[in-house]
C-alpha atoms as a PDB file:
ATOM      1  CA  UNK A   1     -19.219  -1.791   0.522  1.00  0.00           C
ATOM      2  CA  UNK A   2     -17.134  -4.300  -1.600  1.00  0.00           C
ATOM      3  CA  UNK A   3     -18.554  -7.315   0.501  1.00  0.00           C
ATOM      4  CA  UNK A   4     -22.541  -5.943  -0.282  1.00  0.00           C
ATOM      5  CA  UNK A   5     -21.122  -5.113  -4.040  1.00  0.00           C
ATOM      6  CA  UNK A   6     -19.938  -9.246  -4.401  1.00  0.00           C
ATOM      7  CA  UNK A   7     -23.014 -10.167  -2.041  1.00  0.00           C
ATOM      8  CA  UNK A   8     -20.116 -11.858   0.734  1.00  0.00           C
ATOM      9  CA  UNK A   9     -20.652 -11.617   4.355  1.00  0.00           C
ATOM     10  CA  UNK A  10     -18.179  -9.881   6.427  1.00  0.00           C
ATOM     11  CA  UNK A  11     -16.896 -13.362   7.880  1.00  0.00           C
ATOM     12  CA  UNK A  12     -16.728 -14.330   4.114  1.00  0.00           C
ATOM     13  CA  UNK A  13     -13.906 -11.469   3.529  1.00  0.00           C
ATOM     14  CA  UNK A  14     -12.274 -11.637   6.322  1.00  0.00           C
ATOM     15  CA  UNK A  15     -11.675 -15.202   6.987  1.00  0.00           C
ATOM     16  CA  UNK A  16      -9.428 -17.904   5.552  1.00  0.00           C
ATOM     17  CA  UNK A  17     -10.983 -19.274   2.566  1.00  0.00           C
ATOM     18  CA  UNK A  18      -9.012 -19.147  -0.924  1.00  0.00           C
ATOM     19  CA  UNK A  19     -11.694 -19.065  -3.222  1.00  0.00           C
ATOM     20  CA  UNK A  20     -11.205 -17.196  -6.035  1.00  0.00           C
ATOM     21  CA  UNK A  21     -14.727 -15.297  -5.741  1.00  0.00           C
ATOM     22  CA  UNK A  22     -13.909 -13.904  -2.279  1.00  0.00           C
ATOM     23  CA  UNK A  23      -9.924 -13.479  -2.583  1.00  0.00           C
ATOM     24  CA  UNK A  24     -10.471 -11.009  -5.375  1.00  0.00           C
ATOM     25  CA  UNK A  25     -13.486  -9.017  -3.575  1.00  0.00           C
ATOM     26  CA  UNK A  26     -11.040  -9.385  -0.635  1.00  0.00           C
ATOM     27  CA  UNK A  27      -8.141  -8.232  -2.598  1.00  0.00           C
ATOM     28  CA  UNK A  28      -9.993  -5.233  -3.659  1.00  0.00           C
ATOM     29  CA  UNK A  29     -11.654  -4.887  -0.187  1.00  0.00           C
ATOM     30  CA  UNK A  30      -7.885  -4.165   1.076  1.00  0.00           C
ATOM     31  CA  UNK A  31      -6.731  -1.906  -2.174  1.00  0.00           C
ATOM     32  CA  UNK A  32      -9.539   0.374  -1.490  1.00  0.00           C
ATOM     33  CA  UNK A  33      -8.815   0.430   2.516  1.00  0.00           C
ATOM     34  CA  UNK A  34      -5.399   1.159   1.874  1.00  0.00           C
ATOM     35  CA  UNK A  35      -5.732   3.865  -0.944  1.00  0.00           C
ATOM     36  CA  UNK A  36      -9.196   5.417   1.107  1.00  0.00           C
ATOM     37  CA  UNK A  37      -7.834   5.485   5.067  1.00  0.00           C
ATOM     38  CA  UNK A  38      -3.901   5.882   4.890  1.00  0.00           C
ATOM     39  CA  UNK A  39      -4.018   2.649   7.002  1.00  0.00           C
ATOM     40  CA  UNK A  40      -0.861   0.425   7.938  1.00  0.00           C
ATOM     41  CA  UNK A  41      -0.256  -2.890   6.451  1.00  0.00           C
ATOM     42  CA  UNK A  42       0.082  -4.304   9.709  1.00  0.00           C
ATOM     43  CA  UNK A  43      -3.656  -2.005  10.382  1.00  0.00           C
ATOM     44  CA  UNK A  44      -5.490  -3.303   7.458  1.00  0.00           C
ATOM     45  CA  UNK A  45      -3.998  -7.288   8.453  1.00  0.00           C
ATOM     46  CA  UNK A  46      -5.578  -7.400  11.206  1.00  0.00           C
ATOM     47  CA  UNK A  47      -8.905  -6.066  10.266  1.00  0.00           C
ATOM     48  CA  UNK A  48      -8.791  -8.750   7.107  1.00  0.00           C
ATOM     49  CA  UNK A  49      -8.914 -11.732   9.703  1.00  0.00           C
ATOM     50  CA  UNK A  50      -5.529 -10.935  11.579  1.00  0.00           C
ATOM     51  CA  UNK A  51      -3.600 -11.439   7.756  1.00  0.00           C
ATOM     52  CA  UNK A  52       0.005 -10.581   8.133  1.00  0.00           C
ATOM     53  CA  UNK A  53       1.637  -7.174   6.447  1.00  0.00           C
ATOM     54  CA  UNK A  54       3.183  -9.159   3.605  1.00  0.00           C
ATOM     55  CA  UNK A  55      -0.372 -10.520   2.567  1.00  0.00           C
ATOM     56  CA  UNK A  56      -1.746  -7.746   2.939  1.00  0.00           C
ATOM     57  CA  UNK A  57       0.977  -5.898   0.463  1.00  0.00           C
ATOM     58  CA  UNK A  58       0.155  -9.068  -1.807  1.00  0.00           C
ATOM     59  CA  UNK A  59      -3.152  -8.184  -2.233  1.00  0.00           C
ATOM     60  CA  UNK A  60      -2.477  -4.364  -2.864  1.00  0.00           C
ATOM     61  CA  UNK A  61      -0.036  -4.810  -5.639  1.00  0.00           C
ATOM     62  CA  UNK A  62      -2.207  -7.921  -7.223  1.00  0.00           C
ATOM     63  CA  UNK A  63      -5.198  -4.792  -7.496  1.00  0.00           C
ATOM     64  CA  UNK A  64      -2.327  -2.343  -8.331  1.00  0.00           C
ATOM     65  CA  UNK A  65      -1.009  -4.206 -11.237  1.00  0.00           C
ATOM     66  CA  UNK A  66      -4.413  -5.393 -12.378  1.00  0.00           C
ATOM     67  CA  UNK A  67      -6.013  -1.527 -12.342  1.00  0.00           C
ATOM     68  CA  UNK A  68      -2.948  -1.216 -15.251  1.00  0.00           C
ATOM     69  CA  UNK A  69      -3.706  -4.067 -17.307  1.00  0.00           C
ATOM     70  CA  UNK A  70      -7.166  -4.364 -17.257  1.00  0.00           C
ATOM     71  CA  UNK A  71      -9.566  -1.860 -17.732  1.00  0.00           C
ATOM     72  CA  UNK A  72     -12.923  -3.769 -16.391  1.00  0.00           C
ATOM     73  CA  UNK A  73     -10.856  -4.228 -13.398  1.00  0.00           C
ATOM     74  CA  UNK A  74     -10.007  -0.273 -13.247  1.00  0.00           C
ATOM     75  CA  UNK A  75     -13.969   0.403 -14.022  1.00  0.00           C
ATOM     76  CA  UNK A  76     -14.959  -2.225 -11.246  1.00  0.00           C
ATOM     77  CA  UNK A  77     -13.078  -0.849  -8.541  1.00  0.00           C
ATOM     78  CA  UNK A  78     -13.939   2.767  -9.806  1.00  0.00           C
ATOM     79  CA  UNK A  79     -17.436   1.772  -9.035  1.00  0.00           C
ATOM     80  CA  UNK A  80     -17.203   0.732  -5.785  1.00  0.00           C
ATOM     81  CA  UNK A  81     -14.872   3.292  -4.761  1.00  0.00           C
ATOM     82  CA  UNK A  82     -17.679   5.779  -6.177  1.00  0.00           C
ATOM     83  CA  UNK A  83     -19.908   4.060  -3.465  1.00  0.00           C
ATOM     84  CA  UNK A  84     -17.969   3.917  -0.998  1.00  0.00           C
ATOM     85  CA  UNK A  85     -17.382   7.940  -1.635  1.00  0.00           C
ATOM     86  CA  UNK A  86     -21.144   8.359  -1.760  1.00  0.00           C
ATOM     87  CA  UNK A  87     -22.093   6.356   1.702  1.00  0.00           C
ATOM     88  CA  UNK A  88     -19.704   8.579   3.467  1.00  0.00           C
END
C-alpha cells in the first residue's frame, strides 16, 4: 500500500538505494509492518531486502519520533494505515 501511495515499485522499497523519496516511504513501509503484523525485527529485515534488525529498528523509531513532532507526518501515515485497514 505505501509503495502504490509514493508510486515506488516493490524492488524500489525493498532494495538498497538511499534516496530520500524511497527511504522515507520505506521507513514508513516498515513502521506500519511493525505496528500492523506484530512482526520481528529480524522478520520485517528480511522482507525490506534482507536489512538487518538494527536498520530495521532505525527506521521504526525515525517514523516513531517523527509521528510526535510532526503532524503532516502523523496525518500521512494515518492515511495509509486507513488503506491499508480498508484493503484487508
Amino acid at each position: 500500500t505505501v509503495s502504490d501511495y509514493y508510486g515506488l515499485s516493490l524492488n524500489e522499497m525493498t532494495g538498497p538505494t538511499r534516496k530520500r523519496e524511497i527511504t522515507v516511504p520505506r521507513q514508513i513501509a516498515i513502521y506500519l509492518t511493525r505496528e500492523m503484523t506484530g512482526m520481528s525485527l529480524p522478520q520485517i529485515g528480511v522482507v525490506f531486502g534482507g536489512r538487518d534488525h538494527t536498520t530495521v529498528l532505525h527506521s521504526y523509531k525515525t517514523v516513531e519520533t517523527s509521528l510526535k513532532q510532526n503532524e503532516g507526518m502523523k496525518a500521512l501515515v494515518e492515511d495509509i494505515q486507513r488503506l491499508v485497514r480498508n484493503a484487508q
